[in-house]
C-alpha atoms as a PDB file:
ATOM      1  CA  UNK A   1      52.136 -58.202  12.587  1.00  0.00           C
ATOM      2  CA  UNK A   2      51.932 -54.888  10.907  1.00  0.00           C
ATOM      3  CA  UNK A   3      54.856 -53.496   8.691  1.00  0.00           C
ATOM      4  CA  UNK A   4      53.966 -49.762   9.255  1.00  0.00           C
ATOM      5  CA  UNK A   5      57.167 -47.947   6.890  1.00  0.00           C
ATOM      6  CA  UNK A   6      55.952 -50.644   3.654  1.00  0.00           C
ATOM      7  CA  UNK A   7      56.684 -48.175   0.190  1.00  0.00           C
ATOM      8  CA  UNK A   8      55.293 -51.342  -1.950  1.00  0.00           C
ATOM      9  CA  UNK A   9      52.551 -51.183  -4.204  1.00  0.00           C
ATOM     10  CA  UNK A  10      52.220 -54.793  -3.793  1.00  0.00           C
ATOM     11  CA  UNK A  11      54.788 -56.775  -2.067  1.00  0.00           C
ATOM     12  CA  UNK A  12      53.307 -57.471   1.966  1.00  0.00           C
ATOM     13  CA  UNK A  13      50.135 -55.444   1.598  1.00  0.00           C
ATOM     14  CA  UNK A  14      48.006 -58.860   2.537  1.00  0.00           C
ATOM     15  CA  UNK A  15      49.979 -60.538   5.387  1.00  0.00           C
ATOM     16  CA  UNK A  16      48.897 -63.956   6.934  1.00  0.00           C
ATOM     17  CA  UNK A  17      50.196 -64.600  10.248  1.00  0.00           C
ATOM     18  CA  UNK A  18      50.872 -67.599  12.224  1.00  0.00           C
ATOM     19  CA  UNK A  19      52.229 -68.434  15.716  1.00  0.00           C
ATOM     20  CA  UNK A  20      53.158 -71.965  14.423  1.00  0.00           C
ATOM     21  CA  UNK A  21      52.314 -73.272  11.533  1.00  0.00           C
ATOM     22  CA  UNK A  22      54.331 -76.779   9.795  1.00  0.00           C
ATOM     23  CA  UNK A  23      55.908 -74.581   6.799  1.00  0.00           C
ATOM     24  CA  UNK A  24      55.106 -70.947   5.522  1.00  0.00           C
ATOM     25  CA  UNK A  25      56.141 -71.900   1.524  1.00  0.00           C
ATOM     26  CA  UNK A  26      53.911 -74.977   2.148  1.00  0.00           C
ATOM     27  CA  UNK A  27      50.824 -72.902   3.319  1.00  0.00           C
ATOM     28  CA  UNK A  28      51.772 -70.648  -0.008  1.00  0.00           C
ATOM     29  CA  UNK A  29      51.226 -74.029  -2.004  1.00  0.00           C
ATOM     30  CA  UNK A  30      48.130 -74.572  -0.377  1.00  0.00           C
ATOM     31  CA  UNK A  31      46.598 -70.867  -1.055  1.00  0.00           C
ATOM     32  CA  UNK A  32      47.798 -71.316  -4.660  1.00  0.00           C
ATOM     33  CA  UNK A  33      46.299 -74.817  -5.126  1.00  0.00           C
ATOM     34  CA  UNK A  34      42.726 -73.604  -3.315  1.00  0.00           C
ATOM     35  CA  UNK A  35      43.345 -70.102  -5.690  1.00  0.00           C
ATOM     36  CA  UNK A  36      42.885 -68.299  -1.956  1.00  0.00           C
ATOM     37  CA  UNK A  37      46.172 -65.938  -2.577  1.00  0.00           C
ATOM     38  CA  UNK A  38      46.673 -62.241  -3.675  1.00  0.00           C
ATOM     39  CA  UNK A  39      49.905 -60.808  -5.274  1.00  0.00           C
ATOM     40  CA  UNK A  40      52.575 -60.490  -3.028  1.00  0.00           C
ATOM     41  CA  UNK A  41      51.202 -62.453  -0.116  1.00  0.00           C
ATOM     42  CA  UNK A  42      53.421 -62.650   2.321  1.00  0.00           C
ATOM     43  CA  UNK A  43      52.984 -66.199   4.980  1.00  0.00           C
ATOM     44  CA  UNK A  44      54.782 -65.181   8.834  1.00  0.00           C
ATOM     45  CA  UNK A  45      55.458 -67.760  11.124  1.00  0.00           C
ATOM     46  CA  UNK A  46      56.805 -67.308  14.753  1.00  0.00           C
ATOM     47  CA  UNK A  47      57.273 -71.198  14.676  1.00  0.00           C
ATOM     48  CA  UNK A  48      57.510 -73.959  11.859  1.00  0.00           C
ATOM     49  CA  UNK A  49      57.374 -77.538  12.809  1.00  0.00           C
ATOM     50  CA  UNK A  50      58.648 -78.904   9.099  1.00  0.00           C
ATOM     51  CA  UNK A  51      60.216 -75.975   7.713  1.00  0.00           C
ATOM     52  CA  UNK A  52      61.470 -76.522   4.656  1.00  0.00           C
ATOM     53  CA  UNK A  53      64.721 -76.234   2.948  1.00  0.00           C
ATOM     54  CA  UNK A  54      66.504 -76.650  -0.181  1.00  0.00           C
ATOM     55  CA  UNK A  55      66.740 -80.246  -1.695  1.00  0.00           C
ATOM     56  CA  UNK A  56      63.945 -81.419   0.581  1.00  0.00           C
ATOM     57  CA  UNK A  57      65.724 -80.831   4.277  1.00  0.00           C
ATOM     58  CA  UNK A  58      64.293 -79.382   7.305  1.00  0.00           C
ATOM     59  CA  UNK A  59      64.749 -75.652   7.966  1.00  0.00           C
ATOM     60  CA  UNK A  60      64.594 -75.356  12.309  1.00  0.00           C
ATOM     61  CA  UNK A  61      62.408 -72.572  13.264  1.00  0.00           C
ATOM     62  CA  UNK A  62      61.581 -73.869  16.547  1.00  0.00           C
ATOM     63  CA  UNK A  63      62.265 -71.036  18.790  1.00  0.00           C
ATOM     64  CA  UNK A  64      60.529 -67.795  18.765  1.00  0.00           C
ATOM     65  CA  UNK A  65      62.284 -64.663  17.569  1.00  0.00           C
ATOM     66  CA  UNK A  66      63.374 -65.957  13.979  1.00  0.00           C
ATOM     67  CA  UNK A  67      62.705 -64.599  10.891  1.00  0.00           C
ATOM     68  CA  UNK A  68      60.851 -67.186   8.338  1.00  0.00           C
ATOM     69  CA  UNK A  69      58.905 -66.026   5.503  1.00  0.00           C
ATOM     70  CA  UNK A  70      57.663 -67.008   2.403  1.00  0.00           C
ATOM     71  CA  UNK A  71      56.220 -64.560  -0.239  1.00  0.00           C
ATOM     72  CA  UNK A  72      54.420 -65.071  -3.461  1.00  0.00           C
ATOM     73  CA  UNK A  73      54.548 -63.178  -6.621  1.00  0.00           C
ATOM     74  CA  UNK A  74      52.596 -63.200  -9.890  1.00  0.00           C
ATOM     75  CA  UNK A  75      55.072 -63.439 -13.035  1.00  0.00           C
ATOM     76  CA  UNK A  76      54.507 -63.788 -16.870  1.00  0.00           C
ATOM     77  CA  UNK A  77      58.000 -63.266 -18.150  1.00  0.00           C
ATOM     78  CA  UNK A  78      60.700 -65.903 -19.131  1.00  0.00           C
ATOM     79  CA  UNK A  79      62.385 -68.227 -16.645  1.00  0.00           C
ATOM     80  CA  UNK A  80      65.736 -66.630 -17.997  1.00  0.00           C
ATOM     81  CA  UNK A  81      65.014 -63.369 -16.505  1.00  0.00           C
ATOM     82  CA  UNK A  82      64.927 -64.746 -13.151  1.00  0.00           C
ATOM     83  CA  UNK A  83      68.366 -65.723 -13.328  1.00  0.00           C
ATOM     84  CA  UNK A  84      70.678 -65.345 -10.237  1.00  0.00           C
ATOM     85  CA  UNK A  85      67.454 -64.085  -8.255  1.00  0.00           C
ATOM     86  CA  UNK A  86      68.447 -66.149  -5.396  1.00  0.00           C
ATOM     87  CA  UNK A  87      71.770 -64.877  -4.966  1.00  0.00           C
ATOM     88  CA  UNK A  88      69.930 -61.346  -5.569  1.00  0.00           C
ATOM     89  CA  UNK A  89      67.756 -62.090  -2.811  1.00  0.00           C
ATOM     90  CA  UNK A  90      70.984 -63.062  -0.323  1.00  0.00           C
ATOM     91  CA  UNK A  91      72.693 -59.787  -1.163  1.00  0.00           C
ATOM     92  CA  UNK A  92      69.379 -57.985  -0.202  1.00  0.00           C
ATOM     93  CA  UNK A  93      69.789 -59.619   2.901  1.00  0.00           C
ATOM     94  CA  UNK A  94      72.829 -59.097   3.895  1.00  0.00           C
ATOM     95  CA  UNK A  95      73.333 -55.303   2.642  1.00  0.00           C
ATOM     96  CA  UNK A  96      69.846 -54.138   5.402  1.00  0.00           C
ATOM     97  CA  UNK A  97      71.711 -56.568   8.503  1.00  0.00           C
ATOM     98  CA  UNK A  98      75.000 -54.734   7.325  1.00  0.00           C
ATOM     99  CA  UNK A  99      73.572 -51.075   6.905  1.00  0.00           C
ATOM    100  CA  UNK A 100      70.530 -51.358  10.444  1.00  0.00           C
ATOM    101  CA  UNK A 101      73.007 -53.703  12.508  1.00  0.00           C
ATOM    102  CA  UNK A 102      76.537 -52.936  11.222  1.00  0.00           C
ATOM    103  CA  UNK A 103      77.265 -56.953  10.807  1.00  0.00           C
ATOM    104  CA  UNK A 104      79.067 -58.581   7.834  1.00  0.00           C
ATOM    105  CA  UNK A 105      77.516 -61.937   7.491  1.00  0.00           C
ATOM    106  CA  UNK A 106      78.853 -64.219   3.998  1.00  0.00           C
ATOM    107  CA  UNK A 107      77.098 -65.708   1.077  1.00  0.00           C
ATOM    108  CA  UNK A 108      77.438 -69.488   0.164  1.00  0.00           C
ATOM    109  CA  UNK A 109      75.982 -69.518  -3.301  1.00  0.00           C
ATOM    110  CA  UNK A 110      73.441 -70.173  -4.121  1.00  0.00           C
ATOM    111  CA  UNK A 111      71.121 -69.566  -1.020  1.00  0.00           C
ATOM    112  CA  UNK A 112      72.956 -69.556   2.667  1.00  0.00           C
ATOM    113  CA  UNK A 113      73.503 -67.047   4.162  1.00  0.00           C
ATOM    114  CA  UNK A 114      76.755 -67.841   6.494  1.00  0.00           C
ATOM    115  CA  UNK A 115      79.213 -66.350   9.349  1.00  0.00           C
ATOM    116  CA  UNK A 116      82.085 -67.859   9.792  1.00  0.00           C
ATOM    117  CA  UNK A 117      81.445 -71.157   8.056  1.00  0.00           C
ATOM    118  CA  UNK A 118      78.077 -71.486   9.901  1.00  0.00           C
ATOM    119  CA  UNK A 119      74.867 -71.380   8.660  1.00  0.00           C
ATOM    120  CA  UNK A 120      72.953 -68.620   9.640  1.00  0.00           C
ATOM    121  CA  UNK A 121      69.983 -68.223   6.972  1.00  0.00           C
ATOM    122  CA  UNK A 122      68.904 -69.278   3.857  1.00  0.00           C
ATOM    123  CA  UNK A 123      66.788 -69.019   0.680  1.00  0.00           C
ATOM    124  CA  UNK A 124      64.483 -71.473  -0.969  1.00  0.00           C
ATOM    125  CA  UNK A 125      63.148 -70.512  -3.909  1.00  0.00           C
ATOM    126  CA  UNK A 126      60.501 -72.599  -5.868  1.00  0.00           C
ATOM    127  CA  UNK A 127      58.338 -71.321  -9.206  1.00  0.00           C
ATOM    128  CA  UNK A 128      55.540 -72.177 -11.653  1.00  0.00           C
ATOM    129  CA  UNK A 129      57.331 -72.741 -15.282  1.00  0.00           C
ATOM    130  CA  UNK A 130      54.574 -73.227 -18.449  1.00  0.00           C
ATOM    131  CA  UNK A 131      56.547 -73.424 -21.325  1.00  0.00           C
ATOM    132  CA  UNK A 132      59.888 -71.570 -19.927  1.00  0.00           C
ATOM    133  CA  UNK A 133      57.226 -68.756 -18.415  1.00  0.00           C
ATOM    134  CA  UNK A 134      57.306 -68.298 -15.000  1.00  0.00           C
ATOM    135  CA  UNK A 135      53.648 -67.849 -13.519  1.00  0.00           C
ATOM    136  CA  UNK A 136      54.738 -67.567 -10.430  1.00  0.00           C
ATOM    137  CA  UNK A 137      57.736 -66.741  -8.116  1.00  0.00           C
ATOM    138  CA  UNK A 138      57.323 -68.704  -4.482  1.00  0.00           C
ATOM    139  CA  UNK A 139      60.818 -67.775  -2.197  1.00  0.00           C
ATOM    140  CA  UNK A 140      61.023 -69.069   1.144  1.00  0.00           C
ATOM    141  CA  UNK A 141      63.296 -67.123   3.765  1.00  0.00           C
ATOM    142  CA  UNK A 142      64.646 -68.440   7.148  1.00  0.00           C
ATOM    143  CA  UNK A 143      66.975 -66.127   8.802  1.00  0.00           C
ATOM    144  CA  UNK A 144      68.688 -67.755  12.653  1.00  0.00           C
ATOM    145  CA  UNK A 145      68.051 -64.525  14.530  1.00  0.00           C
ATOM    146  CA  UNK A 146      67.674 -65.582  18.176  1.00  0.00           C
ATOM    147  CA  UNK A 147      67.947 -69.322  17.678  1.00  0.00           C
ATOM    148  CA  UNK A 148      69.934 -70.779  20.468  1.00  0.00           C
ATOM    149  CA  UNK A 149      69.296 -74.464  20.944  1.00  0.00           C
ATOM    150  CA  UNK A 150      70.565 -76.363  17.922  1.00  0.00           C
ATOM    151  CA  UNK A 151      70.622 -80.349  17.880  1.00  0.00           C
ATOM    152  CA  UNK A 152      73.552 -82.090  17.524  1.00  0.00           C
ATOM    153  CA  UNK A 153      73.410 -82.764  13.255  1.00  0.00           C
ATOM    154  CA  UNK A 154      73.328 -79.436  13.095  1.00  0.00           C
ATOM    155  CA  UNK A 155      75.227 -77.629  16.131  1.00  0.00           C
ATOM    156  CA  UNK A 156      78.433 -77.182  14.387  1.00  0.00           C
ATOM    157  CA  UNK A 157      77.385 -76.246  11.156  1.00  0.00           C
ATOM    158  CA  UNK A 158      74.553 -73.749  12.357  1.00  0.00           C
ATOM    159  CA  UNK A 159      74.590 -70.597  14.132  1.00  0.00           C
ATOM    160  CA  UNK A 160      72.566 -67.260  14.825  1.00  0.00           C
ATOM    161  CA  UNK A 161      72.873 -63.699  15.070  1.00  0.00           C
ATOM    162  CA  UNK A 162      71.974 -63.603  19.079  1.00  0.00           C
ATOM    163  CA  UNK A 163      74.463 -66.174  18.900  1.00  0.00           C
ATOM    164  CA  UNK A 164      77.620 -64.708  17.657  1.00  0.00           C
ATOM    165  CA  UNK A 165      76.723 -60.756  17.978  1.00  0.00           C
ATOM    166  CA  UNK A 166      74.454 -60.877  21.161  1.00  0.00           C
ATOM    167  CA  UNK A 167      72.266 -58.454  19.087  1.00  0.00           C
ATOM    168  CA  UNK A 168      68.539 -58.262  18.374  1.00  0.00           C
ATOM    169  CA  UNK A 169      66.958 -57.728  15.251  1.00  0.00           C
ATOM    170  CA  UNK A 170      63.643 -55.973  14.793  1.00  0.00           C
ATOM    171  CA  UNK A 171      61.689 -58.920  12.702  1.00  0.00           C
ATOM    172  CA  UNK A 172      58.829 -56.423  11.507  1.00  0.00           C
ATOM    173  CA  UNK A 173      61.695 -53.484  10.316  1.00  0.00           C
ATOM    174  CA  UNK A 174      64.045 -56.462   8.282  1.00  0.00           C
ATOM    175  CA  UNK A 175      61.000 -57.508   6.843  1.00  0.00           C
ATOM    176  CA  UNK A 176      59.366 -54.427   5.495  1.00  0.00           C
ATOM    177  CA  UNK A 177      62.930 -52.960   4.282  1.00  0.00           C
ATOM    178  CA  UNK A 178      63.093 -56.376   2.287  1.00  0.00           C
ATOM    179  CA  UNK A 179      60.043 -55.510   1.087  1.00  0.00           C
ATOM    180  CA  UNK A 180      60.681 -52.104  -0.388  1.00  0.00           C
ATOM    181  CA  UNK A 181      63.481 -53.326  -1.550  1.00  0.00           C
ATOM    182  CA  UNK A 182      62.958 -56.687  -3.316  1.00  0.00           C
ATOM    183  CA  UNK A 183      60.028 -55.751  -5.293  1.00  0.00           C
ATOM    184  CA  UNK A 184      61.916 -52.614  -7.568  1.00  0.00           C
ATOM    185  CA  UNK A 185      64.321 -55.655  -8.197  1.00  0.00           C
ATOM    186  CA  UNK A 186      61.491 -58.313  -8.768  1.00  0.00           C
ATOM    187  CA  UNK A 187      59.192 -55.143 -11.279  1.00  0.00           C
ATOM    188  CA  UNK A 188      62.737 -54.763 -13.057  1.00  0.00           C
ATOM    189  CA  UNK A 189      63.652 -57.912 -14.190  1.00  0.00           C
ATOM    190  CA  UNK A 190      59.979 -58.471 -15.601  1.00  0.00           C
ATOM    191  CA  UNK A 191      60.019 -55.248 -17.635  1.00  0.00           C
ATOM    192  CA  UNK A 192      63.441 -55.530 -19.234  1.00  0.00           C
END
């Protein structure tokens, strides 16, 4: 996968790819742990067999066509200035689907992104605190594109975009426009 329109300086300039992999923040882990990672790594799956979600549940990326992510990002600044970067993150989101697709998808804070009282993405966001410094920012991002088949715990609570809008969205463009967009935010909030 290549993001050809990337403005970043840092942000998805080294991309790993996978065609299935068991979790893209769990292969950041494992880069961190072996020190085998550069700043603003981004990890792309086409399929994860234990995604991860928040408070330890399963994110379902078992259909190609989805968007999951998981990008890692060198801090040094105080874990206060980090504040509400989740929700940050979700508005990101939904502002490029609203301005390339012309769809008006919800926020459940902290980190879903809903339609209609269904699921149809969401955010997990995990860092490395030494004494209330953040070393590093690890965010996770799942986003039910084309997903169609969803087992029964979670058919009426889940949904996707193919689903409800019978529209596709161009994984490589959402990505690089979160990109360029994310890491101003991310460069801000360490400087200030």
């Amino acid at each position: 996968m290549q993001l050809k329109k990337l403005k970043t300086n840092f942000l998805g300039r080294n991309i790993i790819y996978y065609k299935e992999i068991d979790s893209t923040q769990s292969e950041i882990w494992r880069l961190i742990q072996n020190k085998a990672i550069t700043n603003g790594t981004l990890v792309i799956a086409e399929i994860q067999t234990k995604g991860k979600g928040t408070h330890g549940r399963i994110w379902h990326t078992d259909e190609k066509g989805n968007i999951a992510f998981s990008f890692f990002i060198q801090m040094d600044c105080n874990i206060k200035k980090l504040e509400g970067i989740t929700i940050e993150i979700a508005k990101i989101i939904n502002k490029i689907i609203e301005e390339q697709y012309n769809l008006k998808l919800e926020i459940k804070e902290p980190n879903d992104i809903i339609y209609r009282n269904k699921k149809i993405g969401g955010i997990l966001t995990e860092t490395k605190i030494i004494s209330e410094n953040v070393k590093y920012l690890v965010v996770g991002i799942g986003i039910n594109t084309k997903k169609q088949n969803f087992s029964k715990d979670i058919e009426n609570i889940a949904t996707s975009i193919k689903r409800e809008f019978n529209i596709d969205i161009n994984i490589e463009e959402f990505i690089t426009e979160f990109c360029n967009r994310f890491e101003g935010i991310i460069i801000q909030r360490q400087s200030n």
